[in-house]
C-alpha atoms as a PDB file:
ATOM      1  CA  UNK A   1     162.432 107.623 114.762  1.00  0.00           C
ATOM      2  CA  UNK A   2     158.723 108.110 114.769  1.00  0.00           C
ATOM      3  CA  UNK A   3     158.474 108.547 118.480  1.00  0.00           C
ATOM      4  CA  UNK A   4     161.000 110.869 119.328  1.00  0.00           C
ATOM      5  CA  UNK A   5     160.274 114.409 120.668  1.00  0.00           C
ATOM      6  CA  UNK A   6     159.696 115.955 123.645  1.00  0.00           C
ATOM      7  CA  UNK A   7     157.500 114.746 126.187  1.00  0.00           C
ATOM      8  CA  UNK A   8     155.640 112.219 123.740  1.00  0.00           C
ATOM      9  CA  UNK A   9     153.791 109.350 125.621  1.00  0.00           C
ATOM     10  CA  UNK A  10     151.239 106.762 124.592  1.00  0.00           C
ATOM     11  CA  UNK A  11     148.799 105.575 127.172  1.00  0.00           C
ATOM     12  CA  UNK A  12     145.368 103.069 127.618  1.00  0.00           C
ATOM     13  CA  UNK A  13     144.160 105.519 130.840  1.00  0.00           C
ATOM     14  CA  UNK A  14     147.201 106.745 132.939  1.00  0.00           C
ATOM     15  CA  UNK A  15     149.071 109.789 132.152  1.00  0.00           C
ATOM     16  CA  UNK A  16     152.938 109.211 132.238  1.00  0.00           C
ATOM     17  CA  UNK A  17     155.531 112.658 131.101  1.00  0.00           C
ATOM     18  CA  UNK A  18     158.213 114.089 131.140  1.00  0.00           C
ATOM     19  CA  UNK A  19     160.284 117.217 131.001  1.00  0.00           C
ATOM     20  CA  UNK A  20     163.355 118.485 131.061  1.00  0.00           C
ATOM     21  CA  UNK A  21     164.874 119.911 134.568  1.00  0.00           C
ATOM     22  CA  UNK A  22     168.791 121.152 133.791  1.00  0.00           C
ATOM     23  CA  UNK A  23     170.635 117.462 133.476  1.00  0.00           C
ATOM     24  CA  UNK A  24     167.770 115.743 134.786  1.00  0.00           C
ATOM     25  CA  UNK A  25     164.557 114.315 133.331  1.00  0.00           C
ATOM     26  CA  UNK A  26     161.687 114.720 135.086  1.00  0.00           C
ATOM     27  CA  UNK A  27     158.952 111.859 135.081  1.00  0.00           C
ATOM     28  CA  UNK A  28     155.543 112.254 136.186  1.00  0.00           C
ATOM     29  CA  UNK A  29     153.058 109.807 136.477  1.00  0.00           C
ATOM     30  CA  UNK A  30     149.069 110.493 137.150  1.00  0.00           C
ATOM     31  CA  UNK A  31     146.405 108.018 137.618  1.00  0.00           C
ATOM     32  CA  UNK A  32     142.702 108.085 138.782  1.00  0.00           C
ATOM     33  CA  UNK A  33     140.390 105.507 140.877  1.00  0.00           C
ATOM     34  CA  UNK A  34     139.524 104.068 137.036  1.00  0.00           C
ATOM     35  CA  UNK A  35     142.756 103.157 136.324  1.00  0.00           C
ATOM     36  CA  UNK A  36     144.252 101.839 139.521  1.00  0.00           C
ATOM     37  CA  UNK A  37     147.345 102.374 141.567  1.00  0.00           C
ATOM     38  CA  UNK A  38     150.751 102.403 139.980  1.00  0.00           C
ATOM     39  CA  UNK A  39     151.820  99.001 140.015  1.00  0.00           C
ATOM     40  CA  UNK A  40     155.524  99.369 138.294  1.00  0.00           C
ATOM     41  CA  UNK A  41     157.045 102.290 136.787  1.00  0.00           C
ATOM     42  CA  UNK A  42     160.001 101.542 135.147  1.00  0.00           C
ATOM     43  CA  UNK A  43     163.295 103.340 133.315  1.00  0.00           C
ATOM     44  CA  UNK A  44     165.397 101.883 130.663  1.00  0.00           C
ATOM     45  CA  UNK A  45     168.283 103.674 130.303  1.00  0.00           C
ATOM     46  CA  UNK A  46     171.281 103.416 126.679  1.00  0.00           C
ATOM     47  CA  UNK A  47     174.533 104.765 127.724  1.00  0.00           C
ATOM     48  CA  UNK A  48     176.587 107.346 126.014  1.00  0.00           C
ATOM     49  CA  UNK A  49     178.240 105.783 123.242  1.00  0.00           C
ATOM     50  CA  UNK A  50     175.969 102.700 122.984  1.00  0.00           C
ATOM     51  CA  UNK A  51     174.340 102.728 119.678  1.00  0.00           C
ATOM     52  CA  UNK A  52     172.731  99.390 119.801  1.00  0.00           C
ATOM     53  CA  UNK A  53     169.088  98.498 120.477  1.00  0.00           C
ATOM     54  CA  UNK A  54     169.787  94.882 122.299  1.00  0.00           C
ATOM     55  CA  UNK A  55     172.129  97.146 124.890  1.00  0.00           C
ATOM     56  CA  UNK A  56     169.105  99.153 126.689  1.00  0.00           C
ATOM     57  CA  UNK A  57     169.572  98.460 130.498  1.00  0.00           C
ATOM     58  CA  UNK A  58     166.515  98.497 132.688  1.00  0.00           C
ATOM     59  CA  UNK A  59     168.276 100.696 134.956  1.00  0.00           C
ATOM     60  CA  UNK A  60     165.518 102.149 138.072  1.00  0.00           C
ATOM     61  CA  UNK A  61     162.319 100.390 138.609  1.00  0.00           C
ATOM     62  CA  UNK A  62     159.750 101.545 141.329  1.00  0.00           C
ATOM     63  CA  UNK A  63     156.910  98.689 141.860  1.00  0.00           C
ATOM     64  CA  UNK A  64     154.076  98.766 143.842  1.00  0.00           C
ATOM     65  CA  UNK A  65     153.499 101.830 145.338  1.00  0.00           C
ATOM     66  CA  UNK A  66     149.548 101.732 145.913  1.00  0.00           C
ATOM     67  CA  UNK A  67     149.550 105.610 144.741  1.00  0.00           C
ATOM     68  CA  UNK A  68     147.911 107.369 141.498  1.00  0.00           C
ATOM     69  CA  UNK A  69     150.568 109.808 141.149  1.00  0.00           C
ATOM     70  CA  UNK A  70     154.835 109.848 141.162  1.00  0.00           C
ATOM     71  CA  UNK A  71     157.725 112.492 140.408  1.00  0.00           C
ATOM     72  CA  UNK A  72     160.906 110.847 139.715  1.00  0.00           C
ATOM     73  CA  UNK A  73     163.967 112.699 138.364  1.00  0.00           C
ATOM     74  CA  UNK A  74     166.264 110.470 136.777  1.00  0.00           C
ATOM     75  CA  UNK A  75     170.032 112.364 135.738  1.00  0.00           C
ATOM     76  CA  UNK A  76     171.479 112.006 132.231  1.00  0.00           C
ATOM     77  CA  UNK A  77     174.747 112.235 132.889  1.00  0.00           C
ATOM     78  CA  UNK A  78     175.932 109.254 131.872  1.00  0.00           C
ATOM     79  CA  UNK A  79     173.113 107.973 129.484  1.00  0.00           C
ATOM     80  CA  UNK A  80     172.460 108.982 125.946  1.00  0.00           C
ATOM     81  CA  UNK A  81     168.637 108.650 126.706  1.00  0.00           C
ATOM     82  CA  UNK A  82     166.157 107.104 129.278  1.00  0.00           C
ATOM     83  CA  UNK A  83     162.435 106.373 128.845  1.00  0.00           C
ATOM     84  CA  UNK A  84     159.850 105.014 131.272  1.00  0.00           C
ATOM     85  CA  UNK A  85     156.668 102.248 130.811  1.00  0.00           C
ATOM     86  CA  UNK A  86     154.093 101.834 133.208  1.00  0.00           C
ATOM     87  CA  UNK A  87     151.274  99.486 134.149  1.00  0.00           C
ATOM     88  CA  UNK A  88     148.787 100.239 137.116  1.00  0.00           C
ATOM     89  CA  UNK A  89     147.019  97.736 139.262  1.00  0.00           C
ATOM     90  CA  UNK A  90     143.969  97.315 137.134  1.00  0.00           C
ATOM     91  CA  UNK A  91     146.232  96.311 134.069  1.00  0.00           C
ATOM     92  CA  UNK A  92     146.298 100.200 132.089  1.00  0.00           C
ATOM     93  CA  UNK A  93     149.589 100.926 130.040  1.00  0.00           C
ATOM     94  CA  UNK A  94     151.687 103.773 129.989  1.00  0.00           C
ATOM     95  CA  UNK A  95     155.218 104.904 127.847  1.00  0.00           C
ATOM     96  CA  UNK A  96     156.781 107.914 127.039  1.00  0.00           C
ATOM     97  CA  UNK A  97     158.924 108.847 124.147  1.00  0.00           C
ATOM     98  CA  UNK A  98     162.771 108.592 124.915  1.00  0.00           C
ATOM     99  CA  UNK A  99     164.705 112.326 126.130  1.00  0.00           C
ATOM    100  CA  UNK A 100     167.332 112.042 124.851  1.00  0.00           C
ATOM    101  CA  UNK A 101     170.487 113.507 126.383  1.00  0.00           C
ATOM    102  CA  UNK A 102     171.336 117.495 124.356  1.00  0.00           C
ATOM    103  CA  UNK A 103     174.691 117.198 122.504  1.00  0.00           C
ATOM    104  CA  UNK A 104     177.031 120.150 123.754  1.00  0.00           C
END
């Protein structure tokens, strides 16, 4: 419960957000010559419903893409949150916080 909230990410050098874009979330992803190139970014997803922690799904994963920056919008539709973690080329973490879908 400690690391939920908007936008909240930890990081050792690469910047990794997100916002919130009508039913999507927005992830962006920044990185400089220091850091590297993004070597993975990936999303873990918990469907509506699923309550449990040993259910999260790694659900998109983008490897290797020899950039230092990355938009992704992911929908929530049918997930009750998604989150991201990163690592870049020269071995700098990134996470965010989970968004979690808004109860209507």
């Amino acid at each position: 419960e400690g690391f939920q909230g908007d936008s909240l990410y930890l990081t050792d050098g690469p910047a990794l957000w997100w916002s919130r874009e009508n039913d999507f979330i927005h992830f962006q992803m920044n990185c400089s010559a220091d850091f590297g190139t993004i070597q993975y970014l990936h999303f873990y997803t918990a469907e509506k419903g699923n309550y449990s922690p040993e259910k999260l799904n790694q659900t998109h994963s983008i490897l290797e893409t020899k950039s230092e920056t990355l938009s992704v919008k992911i929908p929530l539709k049918d997930y009750r949150y998604v989150r991201a973690e990163s690592e870049t080329s020269k071995g700098h973490f990134a996470l965010t916080s989970a968004a979690f879908a808004k109860e209507i």
